[in-house]
C-alpha atoms as a PDB file:
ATOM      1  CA  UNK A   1     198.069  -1.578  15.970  1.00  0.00           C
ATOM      2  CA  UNK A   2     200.549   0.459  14.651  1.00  0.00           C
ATOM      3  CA  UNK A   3     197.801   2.070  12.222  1.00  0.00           C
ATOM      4  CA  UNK A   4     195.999   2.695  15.260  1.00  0.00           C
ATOM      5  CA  UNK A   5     199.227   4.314  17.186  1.00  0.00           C
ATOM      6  CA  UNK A   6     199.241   6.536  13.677  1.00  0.00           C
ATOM      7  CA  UNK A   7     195.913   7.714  13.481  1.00  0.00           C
ATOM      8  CA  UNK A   8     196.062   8.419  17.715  1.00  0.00           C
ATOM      9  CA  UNK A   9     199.328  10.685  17.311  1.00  0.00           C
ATOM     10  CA  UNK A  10     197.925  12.568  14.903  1.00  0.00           C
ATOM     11  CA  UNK A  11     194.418  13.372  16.668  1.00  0.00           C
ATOM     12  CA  UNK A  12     196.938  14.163  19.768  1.00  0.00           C
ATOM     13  CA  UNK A  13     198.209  16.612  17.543  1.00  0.00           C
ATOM     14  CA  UNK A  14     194.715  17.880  15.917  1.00  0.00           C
ATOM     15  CA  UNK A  15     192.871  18.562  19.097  1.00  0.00           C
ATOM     16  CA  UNK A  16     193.935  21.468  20.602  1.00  0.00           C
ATOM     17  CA  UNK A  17     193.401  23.896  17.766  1.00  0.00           C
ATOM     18  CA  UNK A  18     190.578  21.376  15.884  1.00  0.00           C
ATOM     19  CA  UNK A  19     192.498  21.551  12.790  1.00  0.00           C
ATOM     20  CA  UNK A  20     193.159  25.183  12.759  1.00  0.00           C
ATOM     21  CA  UNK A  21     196.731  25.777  12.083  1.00  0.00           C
ATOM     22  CA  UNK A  22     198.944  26.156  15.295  1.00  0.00           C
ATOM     23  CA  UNK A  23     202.186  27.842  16.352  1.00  0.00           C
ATOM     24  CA  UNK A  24     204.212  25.465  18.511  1.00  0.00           C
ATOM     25  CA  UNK A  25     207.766  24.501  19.730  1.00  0.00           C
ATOM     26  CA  UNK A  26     208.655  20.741  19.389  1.00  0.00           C
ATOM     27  CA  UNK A  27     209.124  20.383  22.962  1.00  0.00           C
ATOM     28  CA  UNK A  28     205.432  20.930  23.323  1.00  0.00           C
ATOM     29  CA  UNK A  29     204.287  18.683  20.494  1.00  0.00           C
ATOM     30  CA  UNK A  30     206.550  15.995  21.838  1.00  0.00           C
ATOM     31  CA  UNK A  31     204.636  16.535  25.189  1.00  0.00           C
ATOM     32  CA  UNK A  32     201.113  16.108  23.620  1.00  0.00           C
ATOM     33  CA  UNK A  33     202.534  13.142  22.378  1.00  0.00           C
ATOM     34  CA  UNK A  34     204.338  11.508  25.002  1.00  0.00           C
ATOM     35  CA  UNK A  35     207.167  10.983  23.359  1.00  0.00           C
ATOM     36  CA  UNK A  36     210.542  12.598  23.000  1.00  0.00           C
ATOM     37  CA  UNK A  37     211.500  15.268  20.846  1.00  0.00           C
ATOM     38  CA  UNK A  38     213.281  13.172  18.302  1.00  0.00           C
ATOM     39  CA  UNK A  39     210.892  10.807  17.991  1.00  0.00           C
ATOM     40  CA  UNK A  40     207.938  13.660  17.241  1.00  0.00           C
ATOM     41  CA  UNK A  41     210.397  14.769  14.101  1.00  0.00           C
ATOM     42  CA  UNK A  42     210.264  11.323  12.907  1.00  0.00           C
ATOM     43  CA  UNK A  43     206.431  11.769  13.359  1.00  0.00           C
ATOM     44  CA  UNK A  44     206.501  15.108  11.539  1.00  0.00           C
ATOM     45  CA  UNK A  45     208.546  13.862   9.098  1.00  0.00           C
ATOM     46  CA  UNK A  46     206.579  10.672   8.104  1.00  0.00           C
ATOM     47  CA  UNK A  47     203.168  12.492   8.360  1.00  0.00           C
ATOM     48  CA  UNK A  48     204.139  15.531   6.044  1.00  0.00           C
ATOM     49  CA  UNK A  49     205.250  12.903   3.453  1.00  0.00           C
ATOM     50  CA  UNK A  50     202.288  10.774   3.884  1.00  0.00           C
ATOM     51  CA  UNK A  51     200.494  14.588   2.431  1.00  0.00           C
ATOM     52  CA  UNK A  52     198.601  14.506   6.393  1.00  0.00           C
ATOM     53  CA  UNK A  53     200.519  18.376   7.427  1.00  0.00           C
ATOM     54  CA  UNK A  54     202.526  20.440   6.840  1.00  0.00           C
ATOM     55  CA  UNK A  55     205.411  21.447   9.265  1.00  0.00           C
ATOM     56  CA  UNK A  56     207.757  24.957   8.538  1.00  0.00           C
ATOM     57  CA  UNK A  57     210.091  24.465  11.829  1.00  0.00           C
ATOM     58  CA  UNK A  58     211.907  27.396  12.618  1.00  0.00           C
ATOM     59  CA  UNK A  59     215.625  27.564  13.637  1.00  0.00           C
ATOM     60  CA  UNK A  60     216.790  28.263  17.201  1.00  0.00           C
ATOM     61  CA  UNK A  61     216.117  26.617  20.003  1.00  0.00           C
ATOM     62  CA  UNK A  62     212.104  27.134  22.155  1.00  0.00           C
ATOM     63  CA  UNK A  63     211.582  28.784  18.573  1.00  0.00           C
ATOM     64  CA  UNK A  64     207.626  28.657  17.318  1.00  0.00           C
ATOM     65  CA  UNK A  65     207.195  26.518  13.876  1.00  0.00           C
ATOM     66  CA  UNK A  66     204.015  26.115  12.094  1.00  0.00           C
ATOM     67  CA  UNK A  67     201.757  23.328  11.948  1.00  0.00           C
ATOM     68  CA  UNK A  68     199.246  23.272   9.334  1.00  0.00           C
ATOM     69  CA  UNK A  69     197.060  20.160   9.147  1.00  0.00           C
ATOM     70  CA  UNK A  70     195.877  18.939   5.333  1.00  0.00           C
ATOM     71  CA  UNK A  71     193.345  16.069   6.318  1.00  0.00           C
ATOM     72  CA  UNK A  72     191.224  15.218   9.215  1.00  0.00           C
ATOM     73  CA  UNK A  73     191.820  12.688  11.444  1.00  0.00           C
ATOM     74  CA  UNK A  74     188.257  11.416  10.656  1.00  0.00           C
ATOM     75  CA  UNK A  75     189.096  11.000   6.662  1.00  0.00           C
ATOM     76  CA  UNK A  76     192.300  10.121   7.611  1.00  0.00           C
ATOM     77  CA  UNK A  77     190.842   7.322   9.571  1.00  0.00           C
ATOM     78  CA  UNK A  78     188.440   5.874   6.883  1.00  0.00           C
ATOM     79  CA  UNK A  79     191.379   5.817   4.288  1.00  0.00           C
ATOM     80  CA  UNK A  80     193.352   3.964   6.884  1.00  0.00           C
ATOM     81  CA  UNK A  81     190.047   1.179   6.574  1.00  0.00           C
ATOM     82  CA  UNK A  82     189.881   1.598   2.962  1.00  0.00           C
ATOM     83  CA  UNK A  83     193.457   0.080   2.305  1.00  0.00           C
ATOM     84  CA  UNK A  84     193.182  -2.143   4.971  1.00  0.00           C
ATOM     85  CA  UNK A  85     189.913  -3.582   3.494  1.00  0.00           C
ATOM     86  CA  UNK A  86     192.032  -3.597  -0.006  1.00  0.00           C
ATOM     87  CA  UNK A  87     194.789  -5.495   1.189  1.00  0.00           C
ATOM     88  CA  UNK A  88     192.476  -8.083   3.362  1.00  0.00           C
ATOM     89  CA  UNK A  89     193.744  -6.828   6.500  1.00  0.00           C
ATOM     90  CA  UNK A  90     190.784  -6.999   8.770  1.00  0.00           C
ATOM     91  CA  UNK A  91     192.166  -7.143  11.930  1.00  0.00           C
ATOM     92  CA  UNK A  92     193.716  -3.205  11.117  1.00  0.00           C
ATOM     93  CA  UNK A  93     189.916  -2.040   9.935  1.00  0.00           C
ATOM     94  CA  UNK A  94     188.343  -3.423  13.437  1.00  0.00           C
ATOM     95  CA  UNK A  95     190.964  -1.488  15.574  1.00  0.00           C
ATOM     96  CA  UNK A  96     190.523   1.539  13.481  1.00  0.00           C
ATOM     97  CA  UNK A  97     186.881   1.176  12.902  1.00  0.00           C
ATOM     98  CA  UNK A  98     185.698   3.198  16.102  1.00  0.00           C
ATOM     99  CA  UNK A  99     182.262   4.052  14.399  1.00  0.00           C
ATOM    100  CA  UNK A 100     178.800   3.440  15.835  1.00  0.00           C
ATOM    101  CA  UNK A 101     177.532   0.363  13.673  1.00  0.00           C
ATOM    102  CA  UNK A 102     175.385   2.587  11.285  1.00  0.00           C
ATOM    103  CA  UNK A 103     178.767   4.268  10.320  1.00  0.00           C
ATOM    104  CA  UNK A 104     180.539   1.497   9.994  1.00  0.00           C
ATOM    105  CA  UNK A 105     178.244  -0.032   7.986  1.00  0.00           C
ATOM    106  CA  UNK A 106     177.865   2.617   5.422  1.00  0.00           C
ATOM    107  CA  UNK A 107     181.163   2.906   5.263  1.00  0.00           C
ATOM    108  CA  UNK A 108     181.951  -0.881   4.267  1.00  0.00           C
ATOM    109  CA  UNK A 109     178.834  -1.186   2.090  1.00  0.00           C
ATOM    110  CA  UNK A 110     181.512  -0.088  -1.138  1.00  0.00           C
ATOM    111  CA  UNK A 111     183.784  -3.231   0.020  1.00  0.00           C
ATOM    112  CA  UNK A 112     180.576  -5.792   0.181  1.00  0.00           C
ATOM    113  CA  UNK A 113     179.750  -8.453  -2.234  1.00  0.00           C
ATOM    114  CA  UNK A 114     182.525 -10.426  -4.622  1.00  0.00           C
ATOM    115  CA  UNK A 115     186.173  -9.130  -4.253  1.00  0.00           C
ATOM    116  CA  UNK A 116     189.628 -10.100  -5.655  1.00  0.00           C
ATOM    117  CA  UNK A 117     191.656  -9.768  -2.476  1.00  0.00           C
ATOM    118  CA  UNK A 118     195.432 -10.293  -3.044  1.00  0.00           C
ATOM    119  CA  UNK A 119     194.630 -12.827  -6.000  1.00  0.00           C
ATOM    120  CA  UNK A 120     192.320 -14.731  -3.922  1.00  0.00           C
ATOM    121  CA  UNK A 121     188.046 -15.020  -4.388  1.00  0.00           C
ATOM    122  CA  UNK A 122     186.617 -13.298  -1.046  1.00  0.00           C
ATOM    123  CA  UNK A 123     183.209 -12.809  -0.514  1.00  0.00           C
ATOM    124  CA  UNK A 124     181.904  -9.819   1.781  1.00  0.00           C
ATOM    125  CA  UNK A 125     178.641 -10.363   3.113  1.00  0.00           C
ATOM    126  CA  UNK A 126     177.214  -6.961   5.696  1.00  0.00           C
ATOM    127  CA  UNK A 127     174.919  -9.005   8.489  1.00  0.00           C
ATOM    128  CA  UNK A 128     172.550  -7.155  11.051  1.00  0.00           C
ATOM    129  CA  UNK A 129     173.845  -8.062  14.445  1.00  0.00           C
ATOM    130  CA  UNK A 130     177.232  -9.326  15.860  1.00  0.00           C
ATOM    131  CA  UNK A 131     177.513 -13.055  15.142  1.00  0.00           C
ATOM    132  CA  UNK A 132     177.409 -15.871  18.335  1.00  0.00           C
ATOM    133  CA  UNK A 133     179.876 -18.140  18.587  1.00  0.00           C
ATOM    134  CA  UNK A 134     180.037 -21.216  16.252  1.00  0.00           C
ATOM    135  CA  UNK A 135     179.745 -24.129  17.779  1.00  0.00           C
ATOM    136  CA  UNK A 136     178.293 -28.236  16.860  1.00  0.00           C
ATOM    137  CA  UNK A 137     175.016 -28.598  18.949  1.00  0.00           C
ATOM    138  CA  UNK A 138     171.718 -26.804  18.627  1.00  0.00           C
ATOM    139  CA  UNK A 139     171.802 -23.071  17.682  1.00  0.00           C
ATOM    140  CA  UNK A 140     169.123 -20.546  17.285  1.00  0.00           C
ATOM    141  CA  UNK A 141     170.312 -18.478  14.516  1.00  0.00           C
ATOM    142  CA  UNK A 142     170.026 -19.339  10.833  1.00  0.00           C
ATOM    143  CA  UNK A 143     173.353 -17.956  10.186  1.00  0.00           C
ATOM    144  CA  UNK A 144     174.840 -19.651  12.823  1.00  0.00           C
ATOM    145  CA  UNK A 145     173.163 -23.088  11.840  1.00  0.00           C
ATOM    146  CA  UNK A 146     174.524 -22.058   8.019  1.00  0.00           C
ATOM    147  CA  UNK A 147     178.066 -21.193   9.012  1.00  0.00           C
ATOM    148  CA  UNK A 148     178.508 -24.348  11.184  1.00  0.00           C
ATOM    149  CA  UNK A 149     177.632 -26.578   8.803  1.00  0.00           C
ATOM    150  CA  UNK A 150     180.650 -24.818   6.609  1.00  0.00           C
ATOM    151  CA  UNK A 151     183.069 -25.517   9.001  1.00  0.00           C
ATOM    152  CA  UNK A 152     182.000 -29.010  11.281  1.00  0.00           C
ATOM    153  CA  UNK A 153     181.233 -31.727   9.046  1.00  0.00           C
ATOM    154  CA  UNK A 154     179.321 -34.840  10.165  1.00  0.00           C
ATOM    155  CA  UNK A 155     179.280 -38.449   9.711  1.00  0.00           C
ATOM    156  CA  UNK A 156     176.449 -38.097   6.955  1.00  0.00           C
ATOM    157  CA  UNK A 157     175.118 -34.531   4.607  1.00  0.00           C
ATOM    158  CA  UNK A 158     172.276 -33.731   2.558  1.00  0.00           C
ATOM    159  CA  UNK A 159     172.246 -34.247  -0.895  1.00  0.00           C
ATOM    160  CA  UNK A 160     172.007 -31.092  -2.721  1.00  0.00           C
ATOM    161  CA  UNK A 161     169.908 -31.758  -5.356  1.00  0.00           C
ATOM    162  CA  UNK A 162     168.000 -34.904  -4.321  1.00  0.00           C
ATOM    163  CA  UNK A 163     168.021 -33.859   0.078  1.00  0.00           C
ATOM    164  CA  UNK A 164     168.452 -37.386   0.748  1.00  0.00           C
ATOM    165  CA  UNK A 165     171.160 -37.945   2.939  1.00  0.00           C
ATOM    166  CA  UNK A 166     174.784 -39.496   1.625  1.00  0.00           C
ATOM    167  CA  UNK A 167     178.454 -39.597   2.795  1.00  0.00           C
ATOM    168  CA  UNK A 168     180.405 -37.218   4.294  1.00  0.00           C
ATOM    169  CA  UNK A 169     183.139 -38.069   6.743  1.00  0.00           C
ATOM    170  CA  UNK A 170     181.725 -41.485   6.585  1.00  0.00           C
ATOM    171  CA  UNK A 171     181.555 -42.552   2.370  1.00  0.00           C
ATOM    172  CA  UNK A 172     178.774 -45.137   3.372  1.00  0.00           C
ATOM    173  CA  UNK A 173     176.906 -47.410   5.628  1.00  0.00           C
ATOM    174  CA  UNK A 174     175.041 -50.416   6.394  1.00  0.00           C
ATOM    175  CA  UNK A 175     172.153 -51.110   8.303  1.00  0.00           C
ATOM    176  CA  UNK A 176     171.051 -54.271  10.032  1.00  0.00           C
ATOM    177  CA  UNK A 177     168.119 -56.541   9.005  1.00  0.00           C
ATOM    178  CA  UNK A 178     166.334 -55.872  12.235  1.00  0.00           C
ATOM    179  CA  UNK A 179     167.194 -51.868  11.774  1.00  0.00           C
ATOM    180  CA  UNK A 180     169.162 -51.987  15.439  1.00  0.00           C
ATOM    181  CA  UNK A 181     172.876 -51.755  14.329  1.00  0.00           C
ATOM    182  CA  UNK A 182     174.339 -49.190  12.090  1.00  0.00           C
ATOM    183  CA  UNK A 183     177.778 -48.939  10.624  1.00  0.00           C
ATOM    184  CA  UNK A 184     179.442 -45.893   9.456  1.00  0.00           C
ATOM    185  CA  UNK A 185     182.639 -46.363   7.343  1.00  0.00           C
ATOM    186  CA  UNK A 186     184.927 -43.506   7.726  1.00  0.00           C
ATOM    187  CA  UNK A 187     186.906 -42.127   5.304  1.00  0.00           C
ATOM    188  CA  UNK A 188     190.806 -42.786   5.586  1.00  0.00           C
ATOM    189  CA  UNK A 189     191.979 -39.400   4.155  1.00  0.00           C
ATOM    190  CA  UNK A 190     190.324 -36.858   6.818  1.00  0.00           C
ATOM    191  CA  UNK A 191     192.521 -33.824   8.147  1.00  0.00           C
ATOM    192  CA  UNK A 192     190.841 -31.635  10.965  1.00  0.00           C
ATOM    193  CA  UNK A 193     191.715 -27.949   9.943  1.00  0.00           C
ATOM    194  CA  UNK A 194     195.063 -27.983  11.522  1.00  0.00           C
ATOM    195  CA  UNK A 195     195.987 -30.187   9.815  1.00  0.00           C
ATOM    196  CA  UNK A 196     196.064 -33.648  11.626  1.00  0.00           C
ATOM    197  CA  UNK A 197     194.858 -36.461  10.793  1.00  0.00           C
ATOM    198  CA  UNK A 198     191.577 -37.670  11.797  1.00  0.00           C
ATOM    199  CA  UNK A 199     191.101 -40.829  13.992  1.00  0.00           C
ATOM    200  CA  UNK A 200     187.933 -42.321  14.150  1.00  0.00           C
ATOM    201  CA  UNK A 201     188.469 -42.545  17.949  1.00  0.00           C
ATOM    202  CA  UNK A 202     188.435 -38.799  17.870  1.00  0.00           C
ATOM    203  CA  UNK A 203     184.980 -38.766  16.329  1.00  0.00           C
ATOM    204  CA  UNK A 204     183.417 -41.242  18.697  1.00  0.00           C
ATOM    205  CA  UNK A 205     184.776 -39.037  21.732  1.00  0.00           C
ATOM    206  CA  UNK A 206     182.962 -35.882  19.894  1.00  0.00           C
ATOM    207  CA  UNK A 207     179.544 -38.269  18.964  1.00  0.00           C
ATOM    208  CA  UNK A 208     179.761 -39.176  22.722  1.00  0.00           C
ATOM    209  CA  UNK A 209     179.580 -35.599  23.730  1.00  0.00           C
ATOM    210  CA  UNK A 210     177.240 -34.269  21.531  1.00  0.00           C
ATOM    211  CA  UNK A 211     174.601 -36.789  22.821  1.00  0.00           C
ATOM    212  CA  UNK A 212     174.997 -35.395  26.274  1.00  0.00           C
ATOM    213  CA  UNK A 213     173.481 -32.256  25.263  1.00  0.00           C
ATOM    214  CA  UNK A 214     169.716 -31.771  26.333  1.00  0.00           C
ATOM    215  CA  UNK A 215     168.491 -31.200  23.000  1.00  0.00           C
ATOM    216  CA  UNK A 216     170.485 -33.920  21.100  1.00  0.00           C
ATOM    217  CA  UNK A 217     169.953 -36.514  23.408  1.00  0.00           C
ATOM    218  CA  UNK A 218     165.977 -36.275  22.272  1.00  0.00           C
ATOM    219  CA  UNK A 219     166.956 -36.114  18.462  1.00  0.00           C
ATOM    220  CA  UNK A 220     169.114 -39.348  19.186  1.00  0.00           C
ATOM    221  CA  UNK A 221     166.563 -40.909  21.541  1.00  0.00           C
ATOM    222  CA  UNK A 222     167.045 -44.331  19.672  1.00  0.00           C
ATOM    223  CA  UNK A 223     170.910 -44.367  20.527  1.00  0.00           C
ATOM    224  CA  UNK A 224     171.975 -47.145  23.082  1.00  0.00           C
ATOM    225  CA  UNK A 225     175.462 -46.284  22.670  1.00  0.00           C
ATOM    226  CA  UNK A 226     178.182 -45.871  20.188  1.00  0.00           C
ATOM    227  CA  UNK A 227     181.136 -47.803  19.665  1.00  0.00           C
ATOM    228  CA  UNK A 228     184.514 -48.539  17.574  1.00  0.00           C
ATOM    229  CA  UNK A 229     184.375 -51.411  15.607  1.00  0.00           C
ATOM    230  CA  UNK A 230     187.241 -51.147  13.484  1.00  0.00           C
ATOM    231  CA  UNK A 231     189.531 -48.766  12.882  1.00  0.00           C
ATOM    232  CA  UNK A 232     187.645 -47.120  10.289  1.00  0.00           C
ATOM    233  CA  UNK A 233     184.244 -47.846  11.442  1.00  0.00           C
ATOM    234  CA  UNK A 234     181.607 -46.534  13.732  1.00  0.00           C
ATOM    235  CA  UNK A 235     178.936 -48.782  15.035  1.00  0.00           C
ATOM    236  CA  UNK A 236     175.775 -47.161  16.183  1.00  0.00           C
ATOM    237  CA  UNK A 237     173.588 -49.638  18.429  1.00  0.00           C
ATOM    238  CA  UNK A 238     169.893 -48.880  19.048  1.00  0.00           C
ATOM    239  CA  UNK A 239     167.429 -49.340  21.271  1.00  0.00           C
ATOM    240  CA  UNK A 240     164.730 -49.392  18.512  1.00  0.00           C
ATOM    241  CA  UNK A 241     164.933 -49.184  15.039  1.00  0.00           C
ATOM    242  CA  UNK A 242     165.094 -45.656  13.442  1.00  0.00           C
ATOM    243  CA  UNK A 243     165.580 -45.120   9.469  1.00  0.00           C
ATOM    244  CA  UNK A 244     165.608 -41.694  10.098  1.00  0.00           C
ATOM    245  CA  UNK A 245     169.237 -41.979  12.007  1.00  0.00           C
ATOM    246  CA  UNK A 246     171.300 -40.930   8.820  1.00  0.00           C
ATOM    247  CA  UNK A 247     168.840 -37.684   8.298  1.00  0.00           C
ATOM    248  CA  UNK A 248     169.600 -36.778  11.754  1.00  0.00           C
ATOM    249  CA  UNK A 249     173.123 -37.578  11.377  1.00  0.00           C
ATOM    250  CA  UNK A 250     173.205 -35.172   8.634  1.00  0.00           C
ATOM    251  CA  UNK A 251     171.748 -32.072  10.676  1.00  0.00           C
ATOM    252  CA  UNK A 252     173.567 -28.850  11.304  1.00  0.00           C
ATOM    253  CA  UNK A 253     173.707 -29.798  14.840  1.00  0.00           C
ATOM    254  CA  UNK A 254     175.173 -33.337  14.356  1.00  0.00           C
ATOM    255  CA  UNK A 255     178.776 -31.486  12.954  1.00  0.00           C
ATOM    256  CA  UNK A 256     181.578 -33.180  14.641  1.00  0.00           C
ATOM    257  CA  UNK A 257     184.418 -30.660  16.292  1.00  0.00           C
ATOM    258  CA  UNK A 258     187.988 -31.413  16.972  1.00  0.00           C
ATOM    259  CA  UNK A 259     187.504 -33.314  20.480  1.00  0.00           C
ATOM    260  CA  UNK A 260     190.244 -31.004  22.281  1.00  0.00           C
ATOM    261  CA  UNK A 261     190.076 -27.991  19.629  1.00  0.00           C
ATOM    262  CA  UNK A 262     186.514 -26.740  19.750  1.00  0.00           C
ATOM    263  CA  UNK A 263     187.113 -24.565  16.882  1.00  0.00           C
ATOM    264  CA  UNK A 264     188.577 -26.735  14.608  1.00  0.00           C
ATOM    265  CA  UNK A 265     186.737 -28.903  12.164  1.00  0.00           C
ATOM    266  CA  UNK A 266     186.886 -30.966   9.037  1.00  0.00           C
ATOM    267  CA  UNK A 267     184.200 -28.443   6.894  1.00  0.00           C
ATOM    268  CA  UNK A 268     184.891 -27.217   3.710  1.00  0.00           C
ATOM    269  CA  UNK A 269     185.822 -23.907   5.464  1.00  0.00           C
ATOM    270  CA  UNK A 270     188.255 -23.434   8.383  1.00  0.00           C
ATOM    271  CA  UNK A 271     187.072 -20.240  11.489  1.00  0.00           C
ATOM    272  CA  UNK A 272     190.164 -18.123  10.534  1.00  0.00           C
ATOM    273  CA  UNK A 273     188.696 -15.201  12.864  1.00  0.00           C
ATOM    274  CA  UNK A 274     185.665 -15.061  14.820  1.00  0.00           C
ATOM    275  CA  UNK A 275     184.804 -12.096  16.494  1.00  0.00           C
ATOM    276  CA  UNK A 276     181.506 -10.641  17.330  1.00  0.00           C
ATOM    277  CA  UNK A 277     181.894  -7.931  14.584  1.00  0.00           C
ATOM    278  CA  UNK A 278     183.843 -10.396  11.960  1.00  0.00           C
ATOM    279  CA  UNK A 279     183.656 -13.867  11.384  1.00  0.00           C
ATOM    280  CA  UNK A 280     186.033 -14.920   8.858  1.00  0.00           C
ATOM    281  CA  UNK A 281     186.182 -18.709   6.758  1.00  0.00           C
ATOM    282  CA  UNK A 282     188.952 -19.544   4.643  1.00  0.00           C
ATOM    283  CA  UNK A 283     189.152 -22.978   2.767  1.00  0.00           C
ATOM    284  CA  UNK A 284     190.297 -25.751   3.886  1.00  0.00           C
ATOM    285  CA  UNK A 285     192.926 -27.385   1.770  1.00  0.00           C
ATOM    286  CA  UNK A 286     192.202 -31.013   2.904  1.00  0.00           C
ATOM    287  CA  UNK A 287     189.105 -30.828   2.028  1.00  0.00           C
ATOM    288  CA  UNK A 288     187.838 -34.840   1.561  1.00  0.00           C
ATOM    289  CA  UNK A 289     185.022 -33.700  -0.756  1.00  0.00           C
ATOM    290  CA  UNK A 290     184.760 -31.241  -3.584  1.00  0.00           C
ATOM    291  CA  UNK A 291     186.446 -28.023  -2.759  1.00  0.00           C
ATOM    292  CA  UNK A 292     184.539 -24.766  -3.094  1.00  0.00           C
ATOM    293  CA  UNK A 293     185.547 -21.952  -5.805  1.00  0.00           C
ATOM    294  CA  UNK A 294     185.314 -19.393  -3.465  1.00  0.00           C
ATOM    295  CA  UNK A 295     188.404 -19.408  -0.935  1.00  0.00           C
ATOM    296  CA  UNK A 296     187.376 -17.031   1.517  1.00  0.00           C
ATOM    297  CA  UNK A 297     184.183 -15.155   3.468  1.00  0.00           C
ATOM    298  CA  UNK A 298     183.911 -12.294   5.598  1.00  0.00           C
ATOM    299  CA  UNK A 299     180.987 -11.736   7.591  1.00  0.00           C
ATOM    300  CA  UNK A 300     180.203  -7.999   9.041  1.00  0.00           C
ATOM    301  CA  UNK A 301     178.347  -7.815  11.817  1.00  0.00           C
ATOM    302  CA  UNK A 302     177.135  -4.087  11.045  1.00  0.00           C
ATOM    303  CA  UNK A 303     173.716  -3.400  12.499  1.00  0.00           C
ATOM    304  CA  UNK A 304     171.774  -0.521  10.184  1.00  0.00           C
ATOM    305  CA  UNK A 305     171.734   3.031  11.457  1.00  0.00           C
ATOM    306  CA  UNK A 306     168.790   3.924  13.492  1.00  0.00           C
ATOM    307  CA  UNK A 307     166.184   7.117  12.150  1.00  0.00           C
END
């Protein structure tokens, strides 16, 4: 914000004239400004040794000075971004970045791709619309159904190599000789992204809830209910057998949230930021399976300029 507060001064300043120089008393500048006269020499002050103007008061009091302006307040907007962008400060570049998308999006393309932010492996990636919100349950969009499954893990995942499905927040399971009962052992070392510990409690209340949804209640058809055996063990109890329940368990859809923390999972990623223009994942330091090389994503939603 203050950036912002900055870059706004110094338009207030720029307008009247459009950048041509100006003769003006300090009283009136302070009045453009809407702020008092002492404060609009600090202002003066700071933005002719930032290299922004160039200010030749002269002495006496209602006495004219000269203000001559070096930059405008459009490049001296998109250098504001640029060091914002450099130091990872993305919350500065969406207050200053009052572009129209195609703008913005040329303007970030530099900044895209594989970055060393402060020390730290980011990845930039430009998208073409503004992101929905991430969520376990059925989604429409591919990125959405990618990006949950970073951040909401689920009771089972898909191999990578072999796209069988294996442990995740439970490290195996057993199924019945008649195919009706299924028990998930859950790991004992799960943190949600906060922090907390994970009870397996928690994950039943979340199961429970996600099988209430219209389209997860047909993918789980088979369910008769779901209960807490032990207290590292879900039991899954069917109505008739179905050896596809760990493949379904493994779906994007089937990622299990924080049961009073929507946001919050137990993925290899935690939602730092999510808003429709920026959707930022961070890694998650209690991760309970391998931990990814690359601690951080930014996701632009920057639609390309229209002909």
């Amino acid at each position: 914000m203050r950036l912002l507060n900055r870059l706004n001064q110094y338009q207030r300043l720029w307008q009247p004239s459009a950048g041509e120089t100006q003769h003006v008393t300090v009283s009136e500048l302070a009045e453009r400004c809407f702020c008092s006269e002492r404060h609009l020499r600090t202002l003066l002050r700071q933005a002719q040794q930032a290299g922004w103007l160039r200010w030749e008061a002269q002495s006496g009091r209602g006495k004219r000075g000269r203000l001559q302006f070096l930059v405008t307040p459009e490049s001296l907007r998109t250098a504001m971004m640029e060091q914002a962008l450099e130091k990872g400060q993305q919350l500065n570049v969406l207050e200053l970045a009052q572009l129209a998308p195609g703008e913005l999006r040329a303007m970030l393309q530099p900044f895209m791709g594989g970055q060393w932010q402060n020390d730290t492996p980011t990845l930039r990636i430009p998208y073409y619309r503004p992101l929905d919100p991430l969520q376990p349950g059925f989604l429409p969009g591919r990125a959405e159904q990618h990006l949950t499954g970073q951040v909401f893990s689920g009771l089972t995942r898909f191999d990578r190599d072999s796209q069988y499905p294996c442990g995740d927040l439970a490290h195996h399971w057993k199924v019945s000789a008649d195919g009706l009962r299924w028990d998930f052992y859950i790991r004992s070392t799960l943190h949600w992204h906060n922090g907390d510990a994970v009870d397996t409690a928690q994950l039943h209340e979340r199961l429970e809830r996600l099988l209430t949804l219209p389209a997860l209640s047909k993918l789980f058809i088979s369910v008769a209910r779901i209960e807490v055996t032990h207290p590292q063990c879900l039991t899954f109890l069917l109505h008739r057998p179905d050896y596809w329940l760990a493949h379904r368990l493994a779906s994007y859809c089937s990622g299990l949230a924080h049961p009073d923390l929507p946001l919050i999972g137990t993925g290899p990623f935690r939602l730092a930021l999510f808003t429709p223009e920026l959707v930022r994942l961070e890694s998650h330091d209690h991760y309970h399976l391998s931990h990814p090389l690359l601690k951080a994503s930014d996701f632009w939603g920057t639609p390309p300029r229209v002909a």
